[in-house]
PDB file of N, CA and C in Angstrom:
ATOM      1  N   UNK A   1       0.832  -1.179   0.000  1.00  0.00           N
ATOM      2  CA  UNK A   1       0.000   0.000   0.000  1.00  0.00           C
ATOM      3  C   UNK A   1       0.880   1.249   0.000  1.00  0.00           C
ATOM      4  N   UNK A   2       0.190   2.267  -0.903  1.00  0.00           N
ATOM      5  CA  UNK A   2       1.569   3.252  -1.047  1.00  0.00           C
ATOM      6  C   UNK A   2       0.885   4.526   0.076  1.00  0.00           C
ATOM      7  N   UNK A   3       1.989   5.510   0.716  1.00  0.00           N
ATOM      8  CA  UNK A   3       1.103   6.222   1.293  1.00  0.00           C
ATOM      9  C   UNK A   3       1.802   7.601   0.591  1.00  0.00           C
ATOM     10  N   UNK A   4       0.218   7.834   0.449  1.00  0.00           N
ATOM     11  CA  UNK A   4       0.454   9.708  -0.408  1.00  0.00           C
ATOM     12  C   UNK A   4       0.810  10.952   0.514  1.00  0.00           C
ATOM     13  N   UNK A   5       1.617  10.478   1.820  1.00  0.00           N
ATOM     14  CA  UNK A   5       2.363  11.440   2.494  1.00  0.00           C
ATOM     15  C   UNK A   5       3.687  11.277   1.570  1.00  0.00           C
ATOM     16  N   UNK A   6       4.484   9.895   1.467  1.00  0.00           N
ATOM     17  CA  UNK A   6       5.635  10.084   0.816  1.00  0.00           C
ATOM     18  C   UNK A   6       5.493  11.151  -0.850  1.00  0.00           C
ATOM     19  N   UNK A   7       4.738  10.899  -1.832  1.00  0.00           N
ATOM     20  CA  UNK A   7       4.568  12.106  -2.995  1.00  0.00           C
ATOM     21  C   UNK A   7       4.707  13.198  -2.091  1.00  0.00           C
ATOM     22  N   UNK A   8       4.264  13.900  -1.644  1.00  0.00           N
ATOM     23  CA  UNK A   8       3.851  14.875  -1.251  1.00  0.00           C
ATOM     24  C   UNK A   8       5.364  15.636  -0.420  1.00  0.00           C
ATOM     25  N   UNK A   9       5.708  14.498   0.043  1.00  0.00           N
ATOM     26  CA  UNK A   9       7.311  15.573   0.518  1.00  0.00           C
ATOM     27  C   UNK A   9       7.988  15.082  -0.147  1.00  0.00           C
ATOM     28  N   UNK A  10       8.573  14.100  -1.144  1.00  0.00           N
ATOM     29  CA  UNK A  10       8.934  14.014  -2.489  1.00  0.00           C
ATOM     30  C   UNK A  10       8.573  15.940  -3.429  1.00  0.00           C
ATOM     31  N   UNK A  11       7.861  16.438  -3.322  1.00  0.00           N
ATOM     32  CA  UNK A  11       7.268  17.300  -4.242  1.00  0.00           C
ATOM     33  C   UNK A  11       8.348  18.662  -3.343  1.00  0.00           C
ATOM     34  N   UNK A  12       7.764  18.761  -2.210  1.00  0.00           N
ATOM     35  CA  UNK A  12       8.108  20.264  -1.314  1.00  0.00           C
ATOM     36  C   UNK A  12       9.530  19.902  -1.222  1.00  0.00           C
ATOM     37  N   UNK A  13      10.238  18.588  -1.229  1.00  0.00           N
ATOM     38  CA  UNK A  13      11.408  18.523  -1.140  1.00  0.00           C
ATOM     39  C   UNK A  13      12.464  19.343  -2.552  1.00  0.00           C
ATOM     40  N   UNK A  14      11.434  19.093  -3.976  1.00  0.00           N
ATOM     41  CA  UNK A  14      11.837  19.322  -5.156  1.00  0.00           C
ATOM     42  C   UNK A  14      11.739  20.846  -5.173  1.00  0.00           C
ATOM     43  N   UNK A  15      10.460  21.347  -4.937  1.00  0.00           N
ATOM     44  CA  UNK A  15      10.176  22.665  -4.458  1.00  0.00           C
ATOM     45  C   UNK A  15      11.246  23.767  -4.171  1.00  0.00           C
ATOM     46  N   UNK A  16      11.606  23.198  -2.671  1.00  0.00           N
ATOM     47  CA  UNK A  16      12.703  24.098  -1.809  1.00  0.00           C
ATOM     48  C   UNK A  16      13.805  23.686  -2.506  1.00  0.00           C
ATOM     49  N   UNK A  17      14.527  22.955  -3.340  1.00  0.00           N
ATOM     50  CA  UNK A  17      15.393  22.917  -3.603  1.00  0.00           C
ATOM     51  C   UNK A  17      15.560  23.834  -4.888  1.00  0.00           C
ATOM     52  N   UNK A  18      14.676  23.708  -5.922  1.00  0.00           N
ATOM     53  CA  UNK A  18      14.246  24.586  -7.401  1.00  0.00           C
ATOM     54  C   UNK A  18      14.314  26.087  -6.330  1.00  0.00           C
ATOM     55  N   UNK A  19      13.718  26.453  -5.359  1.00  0.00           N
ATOM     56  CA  UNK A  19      14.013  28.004  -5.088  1.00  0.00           C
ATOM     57  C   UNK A  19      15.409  28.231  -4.069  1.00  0.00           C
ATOM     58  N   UNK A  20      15.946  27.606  -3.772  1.00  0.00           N
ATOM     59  CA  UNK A  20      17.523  27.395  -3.458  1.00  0.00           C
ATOM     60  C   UNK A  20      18.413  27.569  -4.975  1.00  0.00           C
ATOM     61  N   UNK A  21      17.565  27.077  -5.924  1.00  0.00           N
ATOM     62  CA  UNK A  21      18.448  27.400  -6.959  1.00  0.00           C
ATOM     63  C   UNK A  21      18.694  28.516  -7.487  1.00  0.00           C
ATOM     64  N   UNK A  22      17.427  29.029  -7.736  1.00  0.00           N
ATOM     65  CA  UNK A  22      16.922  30.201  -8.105  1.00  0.00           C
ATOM     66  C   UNK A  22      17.981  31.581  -6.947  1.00  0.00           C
ATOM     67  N   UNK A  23      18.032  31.241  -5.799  1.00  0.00           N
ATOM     68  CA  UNK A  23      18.591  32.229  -4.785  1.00  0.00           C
ATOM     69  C   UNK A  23      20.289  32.184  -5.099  1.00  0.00           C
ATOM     70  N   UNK A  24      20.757  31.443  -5.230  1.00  0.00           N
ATOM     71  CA  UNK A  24      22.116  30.889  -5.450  1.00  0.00           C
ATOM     72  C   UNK A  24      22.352  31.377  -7.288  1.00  0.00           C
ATOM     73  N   UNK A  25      21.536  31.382  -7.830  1.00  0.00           N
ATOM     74  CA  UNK A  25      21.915  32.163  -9.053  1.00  0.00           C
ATOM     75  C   UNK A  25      21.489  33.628  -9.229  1.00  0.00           C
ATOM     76  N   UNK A  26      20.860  34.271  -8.698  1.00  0.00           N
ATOM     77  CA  UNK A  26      20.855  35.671  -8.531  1.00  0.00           C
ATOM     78  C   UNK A  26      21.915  36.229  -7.930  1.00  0.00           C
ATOM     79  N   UNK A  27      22.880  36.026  -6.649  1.00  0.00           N
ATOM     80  CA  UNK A  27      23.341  36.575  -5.924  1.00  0.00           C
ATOM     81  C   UNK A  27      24.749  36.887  -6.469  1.00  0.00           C
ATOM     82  N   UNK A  28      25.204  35.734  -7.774  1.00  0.00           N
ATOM     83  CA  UNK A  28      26.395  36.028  -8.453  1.00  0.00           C
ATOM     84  C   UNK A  28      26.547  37.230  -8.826  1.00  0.00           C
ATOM     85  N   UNK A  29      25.151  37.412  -9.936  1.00  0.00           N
ATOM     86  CA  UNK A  29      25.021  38.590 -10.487  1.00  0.00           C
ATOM     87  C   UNK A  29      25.165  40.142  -9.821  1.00  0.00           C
ATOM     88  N   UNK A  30      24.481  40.101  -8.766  1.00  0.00           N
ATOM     89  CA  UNK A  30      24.770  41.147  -8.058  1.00  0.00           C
ATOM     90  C   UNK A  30      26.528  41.526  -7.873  1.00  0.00           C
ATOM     91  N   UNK A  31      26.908  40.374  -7.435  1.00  0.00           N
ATOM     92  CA  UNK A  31      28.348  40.394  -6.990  1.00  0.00           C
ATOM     93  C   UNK A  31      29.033  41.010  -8.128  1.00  0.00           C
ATOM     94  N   UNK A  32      28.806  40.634  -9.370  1.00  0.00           N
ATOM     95  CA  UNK A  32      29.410  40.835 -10.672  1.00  0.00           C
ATOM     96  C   UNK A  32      29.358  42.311 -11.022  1.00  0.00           C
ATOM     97  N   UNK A  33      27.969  43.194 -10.467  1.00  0.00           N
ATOM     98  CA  UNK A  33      27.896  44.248 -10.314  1.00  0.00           C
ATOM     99  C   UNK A  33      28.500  45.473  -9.285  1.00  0.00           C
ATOM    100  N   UNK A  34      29.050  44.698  -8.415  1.00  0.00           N
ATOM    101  CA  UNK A  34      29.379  45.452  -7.327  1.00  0.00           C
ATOM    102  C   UNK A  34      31.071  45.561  -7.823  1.00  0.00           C
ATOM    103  N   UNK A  35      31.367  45.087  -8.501  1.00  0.00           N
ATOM    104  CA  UNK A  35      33.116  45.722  -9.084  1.00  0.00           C
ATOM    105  C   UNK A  35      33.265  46.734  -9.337  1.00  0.00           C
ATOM    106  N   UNK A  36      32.243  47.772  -9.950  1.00  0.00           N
ATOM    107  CA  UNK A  36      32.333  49.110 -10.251  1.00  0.00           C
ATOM    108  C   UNK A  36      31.994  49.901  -9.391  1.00  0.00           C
ATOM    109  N   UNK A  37      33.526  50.832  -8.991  1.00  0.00           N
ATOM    110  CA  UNK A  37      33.340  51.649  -7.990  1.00  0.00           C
ATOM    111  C   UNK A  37      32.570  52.696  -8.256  1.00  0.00           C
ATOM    112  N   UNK A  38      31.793  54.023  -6.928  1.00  0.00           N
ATOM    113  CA  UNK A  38      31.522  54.571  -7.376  1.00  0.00           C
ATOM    114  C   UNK A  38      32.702  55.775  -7.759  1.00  0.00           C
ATOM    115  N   UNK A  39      31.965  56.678  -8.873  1.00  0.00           N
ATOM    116  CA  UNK A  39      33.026  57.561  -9.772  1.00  0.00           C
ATOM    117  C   UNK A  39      33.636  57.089 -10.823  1.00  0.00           C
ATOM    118  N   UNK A  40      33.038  55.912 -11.690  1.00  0.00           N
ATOM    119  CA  UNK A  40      33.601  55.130 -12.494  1.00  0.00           C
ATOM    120  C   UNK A  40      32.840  54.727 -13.354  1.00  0.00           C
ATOM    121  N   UNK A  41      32.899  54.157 -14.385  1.00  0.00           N
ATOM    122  CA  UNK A  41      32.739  53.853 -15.554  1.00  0.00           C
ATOM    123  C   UNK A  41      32.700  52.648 -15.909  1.00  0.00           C
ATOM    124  N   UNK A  42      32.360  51.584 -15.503  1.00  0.00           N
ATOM    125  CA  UNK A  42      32.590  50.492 -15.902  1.00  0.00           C
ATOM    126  C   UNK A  42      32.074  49.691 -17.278  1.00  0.00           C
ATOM    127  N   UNK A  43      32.768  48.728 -17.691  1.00  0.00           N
ATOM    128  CA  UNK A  43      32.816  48.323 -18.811  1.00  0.00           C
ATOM    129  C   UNK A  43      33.074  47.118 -19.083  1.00  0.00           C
ATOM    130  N   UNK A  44      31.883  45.578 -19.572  1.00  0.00           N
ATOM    131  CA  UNK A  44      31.720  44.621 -18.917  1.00  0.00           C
ATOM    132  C   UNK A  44      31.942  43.994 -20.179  1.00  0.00           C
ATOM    133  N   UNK A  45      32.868  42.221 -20.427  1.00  0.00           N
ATOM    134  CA  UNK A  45      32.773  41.245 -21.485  1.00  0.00           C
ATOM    135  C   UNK A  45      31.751  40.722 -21.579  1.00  0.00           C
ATOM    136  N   UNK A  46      30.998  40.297 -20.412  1.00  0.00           N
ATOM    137  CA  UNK A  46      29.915  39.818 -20.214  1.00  0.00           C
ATOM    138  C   UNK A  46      28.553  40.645 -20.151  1.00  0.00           C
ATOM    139  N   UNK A  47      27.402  39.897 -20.028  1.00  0.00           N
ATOM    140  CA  UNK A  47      25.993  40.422 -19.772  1.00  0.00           C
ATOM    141  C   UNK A  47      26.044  40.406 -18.163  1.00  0.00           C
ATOM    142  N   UNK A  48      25.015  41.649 -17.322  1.00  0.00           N
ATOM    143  CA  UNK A  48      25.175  41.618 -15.989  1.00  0.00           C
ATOM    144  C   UNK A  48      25.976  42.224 -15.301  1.00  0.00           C
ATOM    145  N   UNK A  49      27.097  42.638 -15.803  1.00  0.00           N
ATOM    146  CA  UNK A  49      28.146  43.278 -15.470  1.00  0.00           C
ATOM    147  C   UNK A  49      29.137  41.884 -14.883  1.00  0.00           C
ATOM    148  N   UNK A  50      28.965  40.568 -15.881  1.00  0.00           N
ATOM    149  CA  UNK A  50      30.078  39.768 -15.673  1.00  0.00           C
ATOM    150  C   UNK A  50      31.287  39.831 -16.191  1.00  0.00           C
ATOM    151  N   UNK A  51      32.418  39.094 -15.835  1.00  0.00           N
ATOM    152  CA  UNK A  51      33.446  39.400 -16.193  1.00  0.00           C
ATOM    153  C   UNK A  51      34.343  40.006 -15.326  1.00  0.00           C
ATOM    154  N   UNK A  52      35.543  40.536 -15.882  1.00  0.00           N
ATOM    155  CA  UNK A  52      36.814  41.409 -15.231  1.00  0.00           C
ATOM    156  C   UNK A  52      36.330  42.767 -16.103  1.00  0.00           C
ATOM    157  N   UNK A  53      36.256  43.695 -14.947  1.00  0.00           N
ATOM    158  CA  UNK A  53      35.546  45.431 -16.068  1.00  0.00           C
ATOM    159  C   UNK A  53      36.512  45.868 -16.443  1.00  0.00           C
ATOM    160  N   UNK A  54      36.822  46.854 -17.012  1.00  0.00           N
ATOM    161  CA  UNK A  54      37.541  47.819 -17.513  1.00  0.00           C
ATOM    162  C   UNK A  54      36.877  48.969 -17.358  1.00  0.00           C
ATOM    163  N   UNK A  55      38.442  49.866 -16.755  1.00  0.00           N
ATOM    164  CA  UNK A  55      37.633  50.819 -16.163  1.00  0.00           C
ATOM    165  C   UNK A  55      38.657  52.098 -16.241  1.00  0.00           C
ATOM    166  N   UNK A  56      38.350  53.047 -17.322  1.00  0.00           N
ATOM    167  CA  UNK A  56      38.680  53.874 -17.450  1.00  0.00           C
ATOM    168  C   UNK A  56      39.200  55.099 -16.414  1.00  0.00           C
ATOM    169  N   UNK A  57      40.241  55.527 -16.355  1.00  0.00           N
ATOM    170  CA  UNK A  57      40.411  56.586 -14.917  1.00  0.00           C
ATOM    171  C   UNK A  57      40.316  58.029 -15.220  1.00  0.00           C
ATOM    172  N   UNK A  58      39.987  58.264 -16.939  1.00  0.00           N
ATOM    173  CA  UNK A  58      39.784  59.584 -17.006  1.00  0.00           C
ATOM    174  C   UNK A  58      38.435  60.049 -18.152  1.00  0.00           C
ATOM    175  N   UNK A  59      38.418  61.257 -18.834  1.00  0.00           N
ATOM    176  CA  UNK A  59      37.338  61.589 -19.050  1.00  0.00           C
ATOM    177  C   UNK A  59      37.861  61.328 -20.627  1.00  0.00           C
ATOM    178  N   UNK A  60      37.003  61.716 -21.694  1.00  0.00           N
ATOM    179  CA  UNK A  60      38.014  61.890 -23.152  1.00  0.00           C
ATOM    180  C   UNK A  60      37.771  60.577 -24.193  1.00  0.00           C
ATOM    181  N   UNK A  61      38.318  60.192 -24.730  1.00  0.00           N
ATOM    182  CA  UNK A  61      38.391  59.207 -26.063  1.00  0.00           C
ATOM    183  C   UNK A  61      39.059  58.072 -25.185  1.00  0.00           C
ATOM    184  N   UNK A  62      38.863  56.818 -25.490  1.00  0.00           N
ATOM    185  CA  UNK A  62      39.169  55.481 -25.181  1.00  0.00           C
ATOM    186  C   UNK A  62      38.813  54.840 -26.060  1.00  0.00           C
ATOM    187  N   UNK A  63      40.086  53.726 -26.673  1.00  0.00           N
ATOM    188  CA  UNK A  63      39.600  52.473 -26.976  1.00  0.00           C
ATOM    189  C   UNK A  63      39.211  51.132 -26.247  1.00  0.00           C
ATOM    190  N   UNK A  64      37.908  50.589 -26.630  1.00  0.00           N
ATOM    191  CA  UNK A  64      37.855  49.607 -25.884  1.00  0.00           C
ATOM    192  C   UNK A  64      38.460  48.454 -25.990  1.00  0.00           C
ATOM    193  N   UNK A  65      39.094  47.990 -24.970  1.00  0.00           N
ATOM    194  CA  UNK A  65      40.120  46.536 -24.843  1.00  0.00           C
ATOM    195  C   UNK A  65      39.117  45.598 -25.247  1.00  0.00           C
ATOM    196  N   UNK A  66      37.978  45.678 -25.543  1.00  0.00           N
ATOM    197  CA  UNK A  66      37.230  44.129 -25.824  1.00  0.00           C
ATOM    198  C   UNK A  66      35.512  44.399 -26.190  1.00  0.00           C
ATOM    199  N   UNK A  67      35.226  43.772 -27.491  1.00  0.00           N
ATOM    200  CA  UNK A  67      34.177  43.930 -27.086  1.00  0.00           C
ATOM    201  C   UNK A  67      33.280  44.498 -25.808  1.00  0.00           C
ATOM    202  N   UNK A  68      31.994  45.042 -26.120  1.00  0.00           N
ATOM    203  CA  UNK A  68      31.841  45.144 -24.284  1.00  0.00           C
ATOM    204  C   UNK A  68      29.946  45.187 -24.190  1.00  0.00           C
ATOM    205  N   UNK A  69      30.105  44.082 -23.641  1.00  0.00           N
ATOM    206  CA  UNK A  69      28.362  43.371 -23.584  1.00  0.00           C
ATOM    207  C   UNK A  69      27.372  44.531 -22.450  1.00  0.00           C
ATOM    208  N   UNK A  70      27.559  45.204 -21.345  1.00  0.00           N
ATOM    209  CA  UNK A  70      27.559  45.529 -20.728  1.00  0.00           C
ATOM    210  C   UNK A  70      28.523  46.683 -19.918  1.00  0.00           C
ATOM    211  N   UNK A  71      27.177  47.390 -19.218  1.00  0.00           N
ATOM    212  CA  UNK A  71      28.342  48.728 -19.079  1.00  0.00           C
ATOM    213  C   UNK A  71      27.307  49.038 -17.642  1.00  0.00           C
ATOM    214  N   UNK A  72      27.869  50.119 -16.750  1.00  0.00           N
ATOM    215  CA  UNK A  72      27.003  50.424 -15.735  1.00  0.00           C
ATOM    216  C   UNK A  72      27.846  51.494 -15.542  1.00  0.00           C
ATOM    217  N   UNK A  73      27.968  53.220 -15.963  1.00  0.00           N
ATOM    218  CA  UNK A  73      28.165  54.457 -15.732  1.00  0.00           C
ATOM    219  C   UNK A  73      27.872  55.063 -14.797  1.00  0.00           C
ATOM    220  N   UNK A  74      29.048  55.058 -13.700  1.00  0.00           N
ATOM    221  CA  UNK A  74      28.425  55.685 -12.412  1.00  0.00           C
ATOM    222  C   UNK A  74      30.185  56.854 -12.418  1.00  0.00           C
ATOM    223  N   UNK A  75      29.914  57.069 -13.448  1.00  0.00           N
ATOM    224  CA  UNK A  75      30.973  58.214 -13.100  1.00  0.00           C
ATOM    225  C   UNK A  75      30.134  59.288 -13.628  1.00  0.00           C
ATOM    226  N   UNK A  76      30.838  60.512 -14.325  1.00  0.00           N
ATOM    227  CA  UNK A  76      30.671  61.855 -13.991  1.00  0.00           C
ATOM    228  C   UNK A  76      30.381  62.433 -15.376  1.00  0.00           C
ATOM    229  N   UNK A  77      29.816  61.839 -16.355  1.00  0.00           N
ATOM    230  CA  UNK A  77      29.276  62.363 -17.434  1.00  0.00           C
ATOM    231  C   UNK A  77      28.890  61.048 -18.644  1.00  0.00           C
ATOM    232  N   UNK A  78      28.010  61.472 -20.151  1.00  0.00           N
ATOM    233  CA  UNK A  78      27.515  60.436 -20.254  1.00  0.00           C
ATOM    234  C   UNK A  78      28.566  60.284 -21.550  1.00  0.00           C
ATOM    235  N   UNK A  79      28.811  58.971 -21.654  1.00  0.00           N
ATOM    236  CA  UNK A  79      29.619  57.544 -22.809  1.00  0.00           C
ATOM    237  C   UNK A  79      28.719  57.607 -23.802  1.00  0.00           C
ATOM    238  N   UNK A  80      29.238  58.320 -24.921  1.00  0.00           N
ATOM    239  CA  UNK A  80      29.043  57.818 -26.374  1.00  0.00           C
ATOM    240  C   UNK A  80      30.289  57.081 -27.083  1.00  0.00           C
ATOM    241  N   UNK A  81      28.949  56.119 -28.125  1.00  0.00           N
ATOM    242  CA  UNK A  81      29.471  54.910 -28.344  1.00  0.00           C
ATOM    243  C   UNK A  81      29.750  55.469 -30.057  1.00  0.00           C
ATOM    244  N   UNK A  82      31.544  54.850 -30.332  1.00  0.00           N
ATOM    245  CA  UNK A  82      31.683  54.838 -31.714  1.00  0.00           C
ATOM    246  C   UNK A  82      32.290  53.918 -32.236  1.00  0.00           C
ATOM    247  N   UNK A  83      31.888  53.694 -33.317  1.00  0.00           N
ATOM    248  CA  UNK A  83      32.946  52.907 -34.316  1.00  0.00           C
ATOM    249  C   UNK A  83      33.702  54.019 -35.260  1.00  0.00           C
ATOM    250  N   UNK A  84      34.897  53.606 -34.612  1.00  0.00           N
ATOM    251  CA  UNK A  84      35.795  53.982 -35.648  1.00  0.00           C
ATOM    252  C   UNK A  84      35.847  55.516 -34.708  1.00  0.00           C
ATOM    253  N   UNK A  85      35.187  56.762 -36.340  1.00  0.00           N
ATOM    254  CA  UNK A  85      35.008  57.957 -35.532  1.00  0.00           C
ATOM    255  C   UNK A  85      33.795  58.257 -36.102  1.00  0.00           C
ATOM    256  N   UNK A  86      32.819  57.230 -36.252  1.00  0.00           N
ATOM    257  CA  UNK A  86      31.706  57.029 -36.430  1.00  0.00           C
ATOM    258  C   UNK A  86      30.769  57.452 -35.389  1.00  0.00           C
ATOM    259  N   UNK A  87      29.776  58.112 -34.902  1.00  0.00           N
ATOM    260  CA  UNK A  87      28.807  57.862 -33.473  1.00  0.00           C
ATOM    261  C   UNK A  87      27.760  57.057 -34.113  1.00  0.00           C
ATOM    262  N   UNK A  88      27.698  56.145 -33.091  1.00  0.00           N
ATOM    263  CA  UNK A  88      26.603  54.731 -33.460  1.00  0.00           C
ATOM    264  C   UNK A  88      25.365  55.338 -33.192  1.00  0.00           C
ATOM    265  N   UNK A  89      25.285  56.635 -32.448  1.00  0.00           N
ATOM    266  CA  UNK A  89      23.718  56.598 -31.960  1.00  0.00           C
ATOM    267  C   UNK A  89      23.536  56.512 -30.632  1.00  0.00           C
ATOM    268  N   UNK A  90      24.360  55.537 -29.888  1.00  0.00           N
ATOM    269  CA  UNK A  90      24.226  55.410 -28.535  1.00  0.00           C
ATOM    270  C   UNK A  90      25.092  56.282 -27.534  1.00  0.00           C
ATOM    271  N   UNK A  91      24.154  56.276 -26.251  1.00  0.00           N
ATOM    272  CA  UNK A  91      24.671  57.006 -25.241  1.00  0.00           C
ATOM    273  C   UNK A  91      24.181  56.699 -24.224  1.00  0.00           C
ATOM    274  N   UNK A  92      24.840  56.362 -23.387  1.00  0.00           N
ATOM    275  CA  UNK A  92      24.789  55.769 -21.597  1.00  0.00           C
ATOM    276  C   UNK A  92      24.844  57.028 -20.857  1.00  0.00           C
ATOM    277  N   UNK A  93      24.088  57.753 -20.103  1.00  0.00           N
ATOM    278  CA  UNK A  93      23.785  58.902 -19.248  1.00  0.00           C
ATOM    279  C   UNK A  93      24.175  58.146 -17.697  1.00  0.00           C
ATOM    280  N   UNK A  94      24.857  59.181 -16.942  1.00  0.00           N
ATOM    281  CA  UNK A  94      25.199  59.010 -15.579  1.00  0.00           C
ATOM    282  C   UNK A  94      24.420  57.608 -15.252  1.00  0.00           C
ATOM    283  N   UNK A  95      23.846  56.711 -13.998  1.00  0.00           N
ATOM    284  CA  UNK A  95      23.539  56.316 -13.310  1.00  0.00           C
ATOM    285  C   UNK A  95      22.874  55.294 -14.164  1.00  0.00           C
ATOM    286  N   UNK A  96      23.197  54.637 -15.418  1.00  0.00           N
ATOM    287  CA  UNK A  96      22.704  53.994 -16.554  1.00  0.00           C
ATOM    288  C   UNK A  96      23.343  52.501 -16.325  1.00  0.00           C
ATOM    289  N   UNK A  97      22.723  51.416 -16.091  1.00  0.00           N
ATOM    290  CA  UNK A  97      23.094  49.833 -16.162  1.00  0.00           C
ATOM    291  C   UNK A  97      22.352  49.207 -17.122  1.00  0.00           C
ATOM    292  N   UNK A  98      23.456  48.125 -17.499  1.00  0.00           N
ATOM    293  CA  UNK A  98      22.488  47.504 -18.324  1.00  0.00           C
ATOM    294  C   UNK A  98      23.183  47.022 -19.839  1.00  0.00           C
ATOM    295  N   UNK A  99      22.735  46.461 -20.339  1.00  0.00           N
ATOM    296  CA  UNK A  99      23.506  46.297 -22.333  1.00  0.00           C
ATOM    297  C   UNK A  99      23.379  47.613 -22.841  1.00  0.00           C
ATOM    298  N   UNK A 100      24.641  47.492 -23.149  1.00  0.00           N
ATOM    299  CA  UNK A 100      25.065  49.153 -24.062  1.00  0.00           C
ATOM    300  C   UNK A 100      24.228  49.227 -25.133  1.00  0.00           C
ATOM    301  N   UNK A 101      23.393  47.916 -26.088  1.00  0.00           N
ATOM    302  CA  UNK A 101      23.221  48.200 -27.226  1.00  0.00           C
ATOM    303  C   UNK A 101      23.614  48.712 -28.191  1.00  0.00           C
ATOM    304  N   UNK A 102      25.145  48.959 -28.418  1.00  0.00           N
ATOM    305  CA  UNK A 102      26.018  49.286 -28.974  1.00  0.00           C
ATOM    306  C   UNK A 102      27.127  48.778 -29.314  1.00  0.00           C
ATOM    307  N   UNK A 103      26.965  47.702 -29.846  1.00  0.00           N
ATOM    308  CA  UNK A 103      27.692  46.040 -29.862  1.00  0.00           C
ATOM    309  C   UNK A 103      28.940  46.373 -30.648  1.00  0.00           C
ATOM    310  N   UNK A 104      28.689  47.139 -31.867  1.00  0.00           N
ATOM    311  CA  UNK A 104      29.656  46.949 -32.829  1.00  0.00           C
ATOM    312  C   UNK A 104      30.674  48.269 -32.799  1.00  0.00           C
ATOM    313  N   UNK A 105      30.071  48.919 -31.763  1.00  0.00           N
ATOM    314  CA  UNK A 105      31.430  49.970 -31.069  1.00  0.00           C
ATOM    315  C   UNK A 105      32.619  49.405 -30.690  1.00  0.00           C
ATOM    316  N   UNK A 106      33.578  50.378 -31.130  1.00  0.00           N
ATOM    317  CA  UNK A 106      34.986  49.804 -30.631  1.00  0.00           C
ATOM    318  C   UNK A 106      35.893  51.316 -29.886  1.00  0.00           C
ATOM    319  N   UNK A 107      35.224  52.778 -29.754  1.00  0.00           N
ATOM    320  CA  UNK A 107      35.768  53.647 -28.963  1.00  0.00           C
ATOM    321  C   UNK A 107      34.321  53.729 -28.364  1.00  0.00           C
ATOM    322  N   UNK A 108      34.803  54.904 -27.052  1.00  0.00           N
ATOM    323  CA  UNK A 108      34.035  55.563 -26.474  1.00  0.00           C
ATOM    324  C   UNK A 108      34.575  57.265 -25.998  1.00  0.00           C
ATOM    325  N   UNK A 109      33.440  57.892 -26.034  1.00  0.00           N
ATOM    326  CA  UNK A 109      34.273  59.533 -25.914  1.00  0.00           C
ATOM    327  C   UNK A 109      33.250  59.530 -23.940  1.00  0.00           C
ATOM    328  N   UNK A 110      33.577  59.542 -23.045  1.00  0.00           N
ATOM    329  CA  UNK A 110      33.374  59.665 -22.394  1.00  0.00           C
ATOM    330  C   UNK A 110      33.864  61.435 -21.824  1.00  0.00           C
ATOM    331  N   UNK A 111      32.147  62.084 -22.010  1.00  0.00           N
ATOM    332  CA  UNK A 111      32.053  63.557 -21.850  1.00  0.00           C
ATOM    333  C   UNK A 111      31.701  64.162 -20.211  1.00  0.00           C
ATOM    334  N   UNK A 112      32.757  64.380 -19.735  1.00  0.00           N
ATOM    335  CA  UNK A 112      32.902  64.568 -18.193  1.00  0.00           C
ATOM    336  C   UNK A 112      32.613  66.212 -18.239  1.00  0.00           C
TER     337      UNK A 112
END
């Protein structure tokens, strides 16, 4: 005879573990975000702000060392995005996270 207590914590057992997962993969991300100091510029390989950033120490023209999936601008004026000496269109304003949408950029004029 089977007893339908065992299903049943079979299930809440699967449960708590699926939202253990869920908690344990958010918290990276955050972490991944917290590399960029404030007064800075950061500049991510990854989505999320994963990766090792690059992080510019002044205001002006930069090339970017790498592709850059992600960006989170917490410095002191806003990042336009170029190819070449092209402007793509895009621009990241102060306090801006998130995908640059500006994939096929390879400078940035960061206007302090």
């Amino acid at each position: 005879m089977r007893r339908p207590g065992r299903k049943l914590a079979a299930v809440l057992v699967g449960m708590t573990l699926g939202a253990a997962g869920v908690v344990a993969t958010a918290a990276p991300a955050q972490a991944a975000w917290a590399s960029c100091p404030a007064d800075y510029s950061c500049f991510y390989p990854q989505s999320g702000g994963g990766g090792t950033p690059w992080k510019p120490s002044t205001c002006g023209w930069h090339n970017l060392p790498f592709q850059v999936i992600s960006v989170w601008n917490r410095g002191h004026g806003t990042i336009y995005w170029y190819n070449g000496s092209t402007y793509t269109g895009w621009s990241t304003p102060v306090g801006n996270q998130g995908s640059n949408g500006a994939l096929s950029a390879n400078r940035v004029n960061i206007a302090c």
